[in-house]
N, C-alpha and C. Protein backbone atom coordinates (compact mmCIF):
# COMPACT_ATOMS: atom_id res chain seq x y z
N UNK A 1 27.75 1.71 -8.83
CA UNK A 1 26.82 2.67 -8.26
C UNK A 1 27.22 2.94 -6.81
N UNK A 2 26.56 4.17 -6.41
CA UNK A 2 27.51 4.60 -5.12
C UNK A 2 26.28 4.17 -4.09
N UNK A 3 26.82 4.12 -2.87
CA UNK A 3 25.75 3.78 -2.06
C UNK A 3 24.73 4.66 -1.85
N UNK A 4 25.06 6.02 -1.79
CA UNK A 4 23.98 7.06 -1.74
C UNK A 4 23.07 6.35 -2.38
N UNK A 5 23.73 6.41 -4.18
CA UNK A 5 22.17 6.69 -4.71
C UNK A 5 21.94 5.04 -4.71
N UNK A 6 22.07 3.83 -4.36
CA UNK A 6 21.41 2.98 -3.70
C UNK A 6 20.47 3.09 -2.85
N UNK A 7 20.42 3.91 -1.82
CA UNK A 7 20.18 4.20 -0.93
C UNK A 7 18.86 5.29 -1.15
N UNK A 8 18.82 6.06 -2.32
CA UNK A 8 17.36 7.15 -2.89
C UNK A 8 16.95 5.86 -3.65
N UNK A 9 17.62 5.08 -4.51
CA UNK A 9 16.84 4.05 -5.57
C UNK A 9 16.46 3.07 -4.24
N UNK A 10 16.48 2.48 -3.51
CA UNK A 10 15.35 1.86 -2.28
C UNK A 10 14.47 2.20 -1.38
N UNK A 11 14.68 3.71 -1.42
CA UNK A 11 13.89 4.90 -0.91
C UNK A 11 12.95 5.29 -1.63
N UNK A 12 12.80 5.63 -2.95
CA UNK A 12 12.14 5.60 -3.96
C UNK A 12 10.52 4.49 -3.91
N UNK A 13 11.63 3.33 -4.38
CA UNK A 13 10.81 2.26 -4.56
C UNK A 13 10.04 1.43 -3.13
N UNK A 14 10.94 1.64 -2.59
CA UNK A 14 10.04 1.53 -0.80
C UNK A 14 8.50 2.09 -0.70
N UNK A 15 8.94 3.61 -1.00
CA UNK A 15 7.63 4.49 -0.56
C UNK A 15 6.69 4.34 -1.94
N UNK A 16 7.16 3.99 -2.15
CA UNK A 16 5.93 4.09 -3.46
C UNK A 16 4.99 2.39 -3.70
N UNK A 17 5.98 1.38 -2.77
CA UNK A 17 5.20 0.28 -2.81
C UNK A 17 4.76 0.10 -1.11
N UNK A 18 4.74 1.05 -0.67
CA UNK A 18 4.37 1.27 0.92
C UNK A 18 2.72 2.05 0.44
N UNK A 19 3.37 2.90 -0.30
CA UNK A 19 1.94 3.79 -0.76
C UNK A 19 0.84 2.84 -1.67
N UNK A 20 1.36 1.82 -2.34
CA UNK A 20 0.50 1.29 -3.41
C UNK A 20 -0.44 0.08 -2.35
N UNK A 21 0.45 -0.18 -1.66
CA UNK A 21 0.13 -1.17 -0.34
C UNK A 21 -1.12 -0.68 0.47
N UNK A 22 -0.85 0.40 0.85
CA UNK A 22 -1.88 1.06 2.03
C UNK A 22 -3.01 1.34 0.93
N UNK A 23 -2.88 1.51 -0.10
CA UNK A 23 -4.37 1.69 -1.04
C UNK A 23 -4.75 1.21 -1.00
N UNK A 24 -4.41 -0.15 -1.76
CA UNK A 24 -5.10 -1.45 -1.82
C UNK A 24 -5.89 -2.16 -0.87
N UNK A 25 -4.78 -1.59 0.55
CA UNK A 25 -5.48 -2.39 1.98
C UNK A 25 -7.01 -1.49 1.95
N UNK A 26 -6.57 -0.06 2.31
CA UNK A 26 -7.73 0.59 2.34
C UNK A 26 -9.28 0.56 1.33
N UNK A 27 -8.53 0.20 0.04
CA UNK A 27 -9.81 -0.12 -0.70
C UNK A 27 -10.50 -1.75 -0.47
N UNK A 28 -10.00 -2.19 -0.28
CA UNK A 28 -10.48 -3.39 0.22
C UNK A 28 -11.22 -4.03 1.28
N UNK A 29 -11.01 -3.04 1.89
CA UNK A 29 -11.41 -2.80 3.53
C UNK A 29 -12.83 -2.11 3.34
N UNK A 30 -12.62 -0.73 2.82
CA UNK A 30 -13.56 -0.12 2.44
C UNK A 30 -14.53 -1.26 1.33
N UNK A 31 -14.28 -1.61 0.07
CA UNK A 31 -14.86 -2.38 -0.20
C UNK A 31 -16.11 -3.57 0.66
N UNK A 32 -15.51 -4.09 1.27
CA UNK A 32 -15.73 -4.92 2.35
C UNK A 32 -16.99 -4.66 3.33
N UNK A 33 -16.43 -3.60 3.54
CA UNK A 33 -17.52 -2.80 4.65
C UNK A 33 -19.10 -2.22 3.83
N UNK A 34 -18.77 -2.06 2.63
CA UNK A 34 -19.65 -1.33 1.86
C UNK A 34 -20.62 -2.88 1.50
N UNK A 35 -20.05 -3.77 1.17
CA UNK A 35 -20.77 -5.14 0.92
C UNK A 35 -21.52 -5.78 2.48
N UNK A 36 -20.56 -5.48 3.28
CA UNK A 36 -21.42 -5.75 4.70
C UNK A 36 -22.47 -5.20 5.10
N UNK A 37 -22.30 -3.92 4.71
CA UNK A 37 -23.27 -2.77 5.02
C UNK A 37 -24.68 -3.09 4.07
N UNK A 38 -24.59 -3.25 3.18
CA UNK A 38 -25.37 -3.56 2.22
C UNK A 38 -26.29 -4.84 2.49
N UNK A 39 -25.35 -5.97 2.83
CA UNK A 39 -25.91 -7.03 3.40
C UNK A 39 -27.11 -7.01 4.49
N UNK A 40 -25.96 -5.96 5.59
CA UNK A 40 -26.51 -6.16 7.31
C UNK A 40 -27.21 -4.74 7.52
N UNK A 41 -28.01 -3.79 6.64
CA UNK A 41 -28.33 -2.54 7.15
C UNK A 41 -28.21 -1.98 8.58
N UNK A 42 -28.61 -2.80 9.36
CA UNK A 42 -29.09 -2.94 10.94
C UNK A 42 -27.43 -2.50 11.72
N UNK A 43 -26.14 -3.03 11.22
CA UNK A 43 -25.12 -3.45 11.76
C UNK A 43 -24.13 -2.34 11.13
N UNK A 44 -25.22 -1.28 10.08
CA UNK A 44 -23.83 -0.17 9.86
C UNK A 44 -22.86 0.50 11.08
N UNK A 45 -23.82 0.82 11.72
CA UNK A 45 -22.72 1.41 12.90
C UNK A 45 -21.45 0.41 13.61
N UNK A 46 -21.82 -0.42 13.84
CA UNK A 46 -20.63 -1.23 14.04
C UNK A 46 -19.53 -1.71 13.04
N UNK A 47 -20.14 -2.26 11.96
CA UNK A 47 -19.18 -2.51 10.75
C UNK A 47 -18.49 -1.48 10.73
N UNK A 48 -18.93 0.64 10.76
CA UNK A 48 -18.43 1.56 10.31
C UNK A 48 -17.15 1.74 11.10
N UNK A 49 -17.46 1.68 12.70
CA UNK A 49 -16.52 1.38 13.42
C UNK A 49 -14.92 0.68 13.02
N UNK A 50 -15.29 -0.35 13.19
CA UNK A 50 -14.48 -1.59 12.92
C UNK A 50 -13.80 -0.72 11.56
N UNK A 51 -14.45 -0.56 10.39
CA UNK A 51 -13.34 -0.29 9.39
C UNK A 51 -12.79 1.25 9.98
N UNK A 52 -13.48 1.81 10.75
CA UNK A 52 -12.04 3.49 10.97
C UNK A 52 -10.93 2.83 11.69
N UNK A 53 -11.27 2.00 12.31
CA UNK A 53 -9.84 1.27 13.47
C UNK A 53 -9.36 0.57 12.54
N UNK A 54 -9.56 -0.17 11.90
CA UNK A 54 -8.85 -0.70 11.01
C UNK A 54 -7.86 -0.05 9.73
N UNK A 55 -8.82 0.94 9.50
CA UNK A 55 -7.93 2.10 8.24
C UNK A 55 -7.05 2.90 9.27
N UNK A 56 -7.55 3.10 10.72
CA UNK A 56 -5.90 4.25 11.28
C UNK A 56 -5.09 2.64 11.00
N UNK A 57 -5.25 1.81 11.85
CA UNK A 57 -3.93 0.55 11.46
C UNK A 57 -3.32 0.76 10.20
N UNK A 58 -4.03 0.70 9.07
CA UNK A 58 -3.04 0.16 7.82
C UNK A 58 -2.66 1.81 7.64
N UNK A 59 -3.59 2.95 7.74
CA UNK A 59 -2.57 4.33 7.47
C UNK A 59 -1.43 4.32 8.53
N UNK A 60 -1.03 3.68 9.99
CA UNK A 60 -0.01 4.01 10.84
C UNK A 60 0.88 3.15 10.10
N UNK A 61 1.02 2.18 9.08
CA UNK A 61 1.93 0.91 9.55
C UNK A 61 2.18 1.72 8.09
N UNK A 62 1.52 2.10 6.95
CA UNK A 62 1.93 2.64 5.65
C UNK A 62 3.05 4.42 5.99
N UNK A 63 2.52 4.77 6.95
CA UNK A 63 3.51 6.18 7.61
C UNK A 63 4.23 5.97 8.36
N UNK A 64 4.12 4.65 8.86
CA UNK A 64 5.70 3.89 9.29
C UNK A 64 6.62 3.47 8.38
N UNK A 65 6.10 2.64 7.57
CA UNK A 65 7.18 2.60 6.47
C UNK A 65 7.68 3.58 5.53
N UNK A 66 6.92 4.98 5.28
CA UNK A 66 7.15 6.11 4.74
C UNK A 66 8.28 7.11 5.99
N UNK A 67 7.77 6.94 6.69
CA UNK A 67 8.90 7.10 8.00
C UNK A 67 10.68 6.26 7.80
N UNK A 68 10.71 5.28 7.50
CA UNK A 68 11.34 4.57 7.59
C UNK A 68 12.49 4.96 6.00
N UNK A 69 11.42 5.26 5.34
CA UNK A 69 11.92 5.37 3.73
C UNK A 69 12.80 6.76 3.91
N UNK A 70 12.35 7.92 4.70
CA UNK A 70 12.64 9.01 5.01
C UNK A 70 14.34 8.96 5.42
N UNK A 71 14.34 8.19 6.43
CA UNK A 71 15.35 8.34 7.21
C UNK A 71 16.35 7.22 6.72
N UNK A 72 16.23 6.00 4.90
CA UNK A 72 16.81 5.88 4.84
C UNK A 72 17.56 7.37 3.44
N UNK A 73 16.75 8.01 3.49
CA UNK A 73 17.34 9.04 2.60
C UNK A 73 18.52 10.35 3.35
N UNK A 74 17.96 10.17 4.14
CA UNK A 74 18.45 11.38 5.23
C UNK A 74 20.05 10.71 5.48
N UNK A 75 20.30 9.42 5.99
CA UNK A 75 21.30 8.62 6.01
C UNK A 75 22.38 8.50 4.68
């Protein structure tokens, strides 16, 4: 196999377990918050907080590695 298509077959599978990654984080998170919320009525606004800063984190670090997947295709 040639390196190119080494190189789309780890590109491929990169972004697509970069993408399956950032779901999971995000549903979990979300999950999380929805059980806190539920718990702590009083404390939604803060919990709500905490999970948007937390979901830009795992969406920057999942469009970093989709970034990353990019430019090993471009290469």
């Amino acid at each position: 196999m040639e390196p190119t298509g080494l190189a789309y077959l780890a590109a491929g599978i990169g972004s697509g377990l970069a993408i399956i990654g950032g779901g999971l984080g995000i549903g979990k998170l979300a999950a999380s918050a929805m059980e806190g919320i539920a718990r702590q009525p009083n404390a939604s606004g803060d919990i709500r907080g905490a999970m948007i800063v937390a979901a830009g984190l795992i969406e920057g670090a999942t469009l970093f590695a989709l970034v990353i997947m990019i430019l090993l295709v471009i290469k």
